[in-house]
Protein backbone atom coordinates (compact mmCIF):
# COMPACT_ATOMS: atom_id res chain seq x y z
CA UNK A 1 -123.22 11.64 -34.37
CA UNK A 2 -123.34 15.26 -35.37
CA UNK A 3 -119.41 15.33 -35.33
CA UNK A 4 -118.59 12.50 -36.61
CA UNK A 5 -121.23 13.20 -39.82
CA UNK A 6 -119.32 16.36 -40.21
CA UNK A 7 -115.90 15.03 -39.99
CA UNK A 8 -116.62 12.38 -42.20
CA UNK A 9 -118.38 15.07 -44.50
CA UNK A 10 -114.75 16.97 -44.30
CA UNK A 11 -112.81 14.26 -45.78
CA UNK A 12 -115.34 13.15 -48.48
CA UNK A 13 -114.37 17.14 -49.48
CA UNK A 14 -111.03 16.58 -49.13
CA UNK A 15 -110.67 13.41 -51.48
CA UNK A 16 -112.67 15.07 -53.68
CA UNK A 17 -110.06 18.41 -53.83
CA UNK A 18 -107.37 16.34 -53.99
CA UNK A 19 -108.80 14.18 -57.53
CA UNK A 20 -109.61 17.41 -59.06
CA UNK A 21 -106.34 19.16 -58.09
CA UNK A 22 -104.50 16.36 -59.11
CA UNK A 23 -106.17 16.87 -62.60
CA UNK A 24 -105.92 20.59 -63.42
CA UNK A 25 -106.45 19.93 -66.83
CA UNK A 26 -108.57 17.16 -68.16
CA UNK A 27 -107.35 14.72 -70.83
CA UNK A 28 -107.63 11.21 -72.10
CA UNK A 29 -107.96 8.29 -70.05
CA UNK A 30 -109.51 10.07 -66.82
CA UNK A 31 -112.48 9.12 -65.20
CA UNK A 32 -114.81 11.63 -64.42
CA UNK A 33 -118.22 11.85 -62.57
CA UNK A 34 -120.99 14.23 -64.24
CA UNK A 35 -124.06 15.90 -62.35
CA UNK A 36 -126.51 18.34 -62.68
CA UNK A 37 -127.86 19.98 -59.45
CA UNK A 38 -131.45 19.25 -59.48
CA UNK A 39 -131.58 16.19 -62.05
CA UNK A 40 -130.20 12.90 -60.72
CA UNK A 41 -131.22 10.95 -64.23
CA UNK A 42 -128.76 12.97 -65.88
CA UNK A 43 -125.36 11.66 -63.88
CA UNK A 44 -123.11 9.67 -65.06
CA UNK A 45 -119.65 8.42 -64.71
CA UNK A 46 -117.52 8.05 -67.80
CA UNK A 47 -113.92 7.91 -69.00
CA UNK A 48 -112.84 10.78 -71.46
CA UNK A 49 -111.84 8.77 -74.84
CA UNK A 50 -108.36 9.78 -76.42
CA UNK A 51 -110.26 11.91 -78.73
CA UNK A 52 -110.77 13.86 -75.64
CA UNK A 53 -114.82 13.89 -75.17
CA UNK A 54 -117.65 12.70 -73.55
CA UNK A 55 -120.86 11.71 -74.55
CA UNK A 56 -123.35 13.07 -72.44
CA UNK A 57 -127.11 13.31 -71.92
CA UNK A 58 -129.14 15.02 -74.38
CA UNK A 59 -126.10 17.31 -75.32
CA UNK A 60 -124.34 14.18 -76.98
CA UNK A 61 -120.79 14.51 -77.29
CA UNK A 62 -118.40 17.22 -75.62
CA UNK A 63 -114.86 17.82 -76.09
CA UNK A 64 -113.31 18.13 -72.43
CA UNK A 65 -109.84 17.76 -73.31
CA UNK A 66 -107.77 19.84 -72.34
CA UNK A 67 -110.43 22.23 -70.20
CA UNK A 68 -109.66 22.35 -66.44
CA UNK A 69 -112.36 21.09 -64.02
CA UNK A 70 -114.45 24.43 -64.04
CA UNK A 71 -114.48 25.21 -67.58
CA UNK A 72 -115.84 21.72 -68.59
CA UNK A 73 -118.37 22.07 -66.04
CA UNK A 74 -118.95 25.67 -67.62
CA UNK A 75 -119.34 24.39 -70.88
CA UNK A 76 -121.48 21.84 -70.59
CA UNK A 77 -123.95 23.93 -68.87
CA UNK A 78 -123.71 26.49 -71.47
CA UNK A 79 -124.80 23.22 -73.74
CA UNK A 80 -127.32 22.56 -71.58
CA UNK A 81 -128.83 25.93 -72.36
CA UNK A 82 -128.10 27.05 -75.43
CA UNK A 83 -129.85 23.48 -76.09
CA UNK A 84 -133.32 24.63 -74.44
CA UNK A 85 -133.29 21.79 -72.03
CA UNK A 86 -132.44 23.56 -68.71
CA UNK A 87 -132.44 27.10 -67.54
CA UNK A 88 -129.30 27.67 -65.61
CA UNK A 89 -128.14 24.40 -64.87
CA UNK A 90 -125.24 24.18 -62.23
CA UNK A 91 -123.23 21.31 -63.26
CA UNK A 92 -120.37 19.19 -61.02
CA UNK A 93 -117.99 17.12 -62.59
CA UNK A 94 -115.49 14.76 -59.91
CA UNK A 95 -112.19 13.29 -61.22
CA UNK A 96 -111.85 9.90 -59.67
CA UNK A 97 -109.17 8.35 -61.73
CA UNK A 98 -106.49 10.35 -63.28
CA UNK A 99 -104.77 8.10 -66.24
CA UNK A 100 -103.41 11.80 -67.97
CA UNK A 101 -101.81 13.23 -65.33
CA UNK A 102 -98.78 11.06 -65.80
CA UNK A 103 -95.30 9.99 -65.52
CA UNK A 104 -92.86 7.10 -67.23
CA UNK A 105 -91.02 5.77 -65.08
CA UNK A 106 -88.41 3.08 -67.04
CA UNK A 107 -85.45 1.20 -67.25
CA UNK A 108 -83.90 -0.63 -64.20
CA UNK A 109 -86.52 0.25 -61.32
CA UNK A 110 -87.93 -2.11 -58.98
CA UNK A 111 -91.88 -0.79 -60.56
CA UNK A 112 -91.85 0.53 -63.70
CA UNK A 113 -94.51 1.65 -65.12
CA UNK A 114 -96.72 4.84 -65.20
CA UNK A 115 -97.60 6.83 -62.12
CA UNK A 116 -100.19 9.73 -61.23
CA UNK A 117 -99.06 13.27 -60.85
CA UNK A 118 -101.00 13.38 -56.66
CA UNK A 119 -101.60 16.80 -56.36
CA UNK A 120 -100.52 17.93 -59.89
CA UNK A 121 -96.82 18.26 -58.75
CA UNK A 122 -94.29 15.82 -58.53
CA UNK A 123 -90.57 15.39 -58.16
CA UNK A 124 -87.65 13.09 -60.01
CA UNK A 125 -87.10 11.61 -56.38
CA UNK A 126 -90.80 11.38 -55.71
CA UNK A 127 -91.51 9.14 -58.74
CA UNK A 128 -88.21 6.98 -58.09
CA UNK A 129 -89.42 6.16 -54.83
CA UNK A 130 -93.10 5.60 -55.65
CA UNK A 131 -91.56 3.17 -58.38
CA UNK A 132 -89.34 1.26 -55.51
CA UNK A 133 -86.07 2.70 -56.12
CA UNK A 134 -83.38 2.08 -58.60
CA UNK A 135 -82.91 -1.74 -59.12
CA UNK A 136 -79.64 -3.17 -58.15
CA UNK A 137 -78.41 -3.50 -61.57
CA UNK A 138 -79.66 -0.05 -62.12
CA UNK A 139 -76.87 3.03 -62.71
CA UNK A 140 -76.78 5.89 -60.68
CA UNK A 141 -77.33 8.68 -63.45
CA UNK A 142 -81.06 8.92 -64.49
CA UNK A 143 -82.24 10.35 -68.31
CA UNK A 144 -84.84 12.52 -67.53
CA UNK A 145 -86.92 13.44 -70.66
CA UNK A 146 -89.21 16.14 -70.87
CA UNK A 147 -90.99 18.23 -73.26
CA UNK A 148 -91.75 21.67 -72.64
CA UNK A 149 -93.43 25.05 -75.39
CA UNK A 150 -92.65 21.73 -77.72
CA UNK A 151 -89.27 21.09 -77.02
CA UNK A 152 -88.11 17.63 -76.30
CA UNK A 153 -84.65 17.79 -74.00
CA UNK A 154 -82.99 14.34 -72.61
CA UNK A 155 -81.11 15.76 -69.09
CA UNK A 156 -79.10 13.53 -67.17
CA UNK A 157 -79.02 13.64 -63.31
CA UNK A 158 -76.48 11.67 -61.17
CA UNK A 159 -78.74 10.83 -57.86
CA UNK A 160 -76.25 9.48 -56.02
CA UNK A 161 -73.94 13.03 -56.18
CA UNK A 162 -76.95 14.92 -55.62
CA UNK A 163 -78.02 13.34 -52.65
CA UNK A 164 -74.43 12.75 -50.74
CA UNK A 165 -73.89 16.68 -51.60
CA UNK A 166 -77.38 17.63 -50.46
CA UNK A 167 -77.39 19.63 -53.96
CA UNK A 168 -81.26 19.00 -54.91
CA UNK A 169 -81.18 21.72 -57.81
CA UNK A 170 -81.70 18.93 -60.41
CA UNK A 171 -84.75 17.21 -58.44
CA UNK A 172 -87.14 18.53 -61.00
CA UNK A 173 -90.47 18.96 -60.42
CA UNK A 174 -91.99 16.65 -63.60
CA UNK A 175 -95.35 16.93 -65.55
CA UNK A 176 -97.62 14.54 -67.46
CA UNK A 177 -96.18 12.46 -70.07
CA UNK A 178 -92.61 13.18 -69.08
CA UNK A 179 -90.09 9.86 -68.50
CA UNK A 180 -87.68 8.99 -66.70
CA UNK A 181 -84.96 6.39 -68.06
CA UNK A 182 -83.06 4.16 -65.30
CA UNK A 183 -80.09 2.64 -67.40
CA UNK A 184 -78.14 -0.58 -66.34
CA UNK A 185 -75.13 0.58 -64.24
CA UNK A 186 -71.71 0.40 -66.25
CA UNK A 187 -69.82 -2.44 -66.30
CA UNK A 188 -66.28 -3.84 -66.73
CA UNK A 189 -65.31 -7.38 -68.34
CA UNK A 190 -62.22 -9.74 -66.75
CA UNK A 191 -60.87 -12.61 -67.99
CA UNK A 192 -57.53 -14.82 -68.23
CA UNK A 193 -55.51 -16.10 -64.77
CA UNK A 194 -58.70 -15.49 -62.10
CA UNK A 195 -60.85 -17.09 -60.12
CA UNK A 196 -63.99 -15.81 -61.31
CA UNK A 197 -63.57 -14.82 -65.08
CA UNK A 198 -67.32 -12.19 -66.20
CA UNK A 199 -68.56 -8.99 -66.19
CA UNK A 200 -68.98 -6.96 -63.23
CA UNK A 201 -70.57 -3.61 -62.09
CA UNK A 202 -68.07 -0.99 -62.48
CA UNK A 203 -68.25 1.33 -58.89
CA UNK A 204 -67.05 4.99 -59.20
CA UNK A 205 -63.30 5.32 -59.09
CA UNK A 206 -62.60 1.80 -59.37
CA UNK A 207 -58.48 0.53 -59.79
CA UNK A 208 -57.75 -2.27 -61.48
CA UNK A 209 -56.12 -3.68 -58.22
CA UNK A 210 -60.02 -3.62 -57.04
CA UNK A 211 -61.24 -4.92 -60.18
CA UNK A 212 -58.88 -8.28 -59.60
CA UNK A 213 -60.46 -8.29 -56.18
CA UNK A 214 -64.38 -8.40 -57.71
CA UNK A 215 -63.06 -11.21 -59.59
CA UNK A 216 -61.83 -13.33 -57.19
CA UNK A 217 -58.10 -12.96 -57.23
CA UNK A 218 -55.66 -14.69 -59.17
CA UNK A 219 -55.56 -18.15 -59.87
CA UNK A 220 -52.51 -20.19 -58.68
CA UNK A 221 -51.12 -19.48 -62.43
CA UNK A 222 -51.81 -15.83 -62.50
CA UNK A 223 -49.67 -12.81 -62.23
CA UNK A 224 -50.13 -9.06 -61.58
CA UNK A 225 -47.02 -8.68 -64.13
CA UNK A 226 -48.56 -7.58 -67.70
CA UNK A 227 -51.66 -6.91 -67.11
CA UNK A 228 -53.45 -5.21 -70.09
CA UNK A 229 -56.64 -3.33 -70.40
CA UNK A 230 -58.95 -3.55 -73.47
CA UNK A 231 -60.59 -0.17 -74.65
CA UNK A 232 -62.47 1.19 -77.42
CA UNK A 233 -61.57 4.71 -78.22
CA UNK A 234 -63.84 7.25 -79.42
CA UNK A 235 -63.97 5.93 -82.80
CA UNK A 236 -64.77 2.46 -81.98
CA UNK A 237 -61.18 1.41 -82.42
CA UNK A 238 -60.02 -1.44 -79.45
CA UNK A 239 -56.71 -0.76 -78.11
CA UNK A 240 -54.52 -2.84 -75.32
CA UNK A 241 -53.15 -0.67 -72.67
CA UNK A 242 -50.49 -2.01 -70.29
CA UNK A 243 -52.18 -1.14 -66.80
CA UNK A 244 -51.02 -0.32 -63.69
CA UNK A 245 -52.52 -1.83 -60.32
CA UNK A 246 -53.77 1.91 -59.55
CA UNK A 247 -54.71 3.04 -63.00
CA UNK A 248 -59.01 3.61 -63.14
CA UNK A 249 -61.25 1.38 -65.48
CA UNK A 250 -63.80 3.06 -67.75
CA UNK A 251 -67.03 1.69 -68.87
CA UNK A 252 -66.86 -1.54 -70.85
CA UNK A 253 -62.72 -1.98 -70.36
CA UNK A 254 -61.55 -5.47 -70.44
CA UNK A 255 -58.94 -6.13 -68.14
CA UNK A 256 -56.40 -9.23 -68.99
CA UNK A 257 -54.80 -11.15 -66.31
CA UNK A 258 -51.56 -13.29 -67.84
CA UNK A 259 -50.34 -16.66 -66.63
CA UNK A 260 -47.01 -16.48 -64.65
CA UNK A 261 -44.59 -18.61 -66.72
CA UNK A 262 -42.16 -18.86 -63.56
């Protein structure tokens, strides 16, 4: 009984380190447990407003925000004091939800939503997984926006290169409030003589012999002769290429397949 009391004592420590580590610094939203050594009337469990404070007893309210775990405890003893109501109070304070510590995760994901920074360190690759991986209409570069000494910067990190090269440079390790942006993969429109006329996701290095193939193939009254490609230049302008079974399609081309008049 003896061991088993201790082990289970262990892990109640251990869930306990983890909460506050995962919550270095305190801010809105978390839920923390309050108590003073000595005076059980006096805990509480409360959720820090987005104000950043607490109200607690007979100190009223205190501005944790923003104070790691030990300095809120320190200061609300020093209240405590410097208040006449207790003579060296030793105070504990227990994060058991951490709503601060967090990241956006966006766009086309199976989960999006926000998720908790476990352990106060997390990864880009981390936080796709925990939100169940890029959707299937999801592209495979990810916006990755983060604000650091108040600078905002948008970087963009192709996943797919950086995991078939083994090149994990970019796999950044993230902090609360940053966001990551999934957007819709690129696509590619087809129309005229085949089978199944739409848009279509537009794979890496893609020909427009493969691009007739995604569509279906050419109707009995199609042709590979003349086949143009619709694209917008860099001024918005549309212009009509004549394309070659090999050439590659850009994002948002059109390709045209003719009818064969013979």
């Amino acid at each position: 009984m003896k061991r088993l009391l201790h082990i289970a004592m262990a892990a109640l420590l251990l869930l306990t380190f983890n909460f506050a580590s995962a919550a270095d610094t305190l801010g809105p939203g978390d839920v923390i447990k309050v108590s003073v050594y000595g005076n059980p009337d006096m805990a509480i469990e409360t959720r820090i407003t987005d104000a950043g404070s607490i109200t607690f007893p007979l100190i009223g309210q205190v501005t944790v925000g923003g104070l790691s775990v030990p300095a809120a405890e320190k200061k609300i003893a020093s209240m405590l004091e410097s208040g006449g109501y207790l003579k060296k109070p030793a105070v504990t304070i227990n994060v058991t939800q951490v709503q601060s510590q967090q990241v956006s995760v966006l766009g086309q994901v199976n989960r999006p939503g926000r998720y908790p920074l476990e352990g106060g360190k997390r990864s880009l690759m981390d936080l796709l997984a925990q939100a169940g991986g890029i959707a299937q209409d999801g592209g495979d570069v990810v916006n990755v926006i983060r604000t650091r000494n108040g600078q905002t910067t948008t970087e963009q990190v192709d996943v797919i290169e950086m995991v078939r090269t083994g090149q994990l440079t970019k796999d950044y390790d993230l902090a609360a409030n940053d966001v990551i942006y999934v957007e819709r993969a690129p696509k590619f429109y087809i129309y005229g003589e085949v089978q199944r006329p739409g848009a279509f996701r537009l794979e890496r290095g893609m020909t427009v012999t493969q691009a007739l193939s995604a569509g279906g193939g050419l109707t009995l009254r199609g042709t590979e002769r003349g086949l143009q490609i619709k694209r917008r230049d860099g001024s918005g302008g549309l212009r009509t290429i004549d394309a070659k079974q090999n050439d590659l399609l850009q994002t948002d081309d059109v390709v045209y397949v003719k009818e064969s008049w013979f």
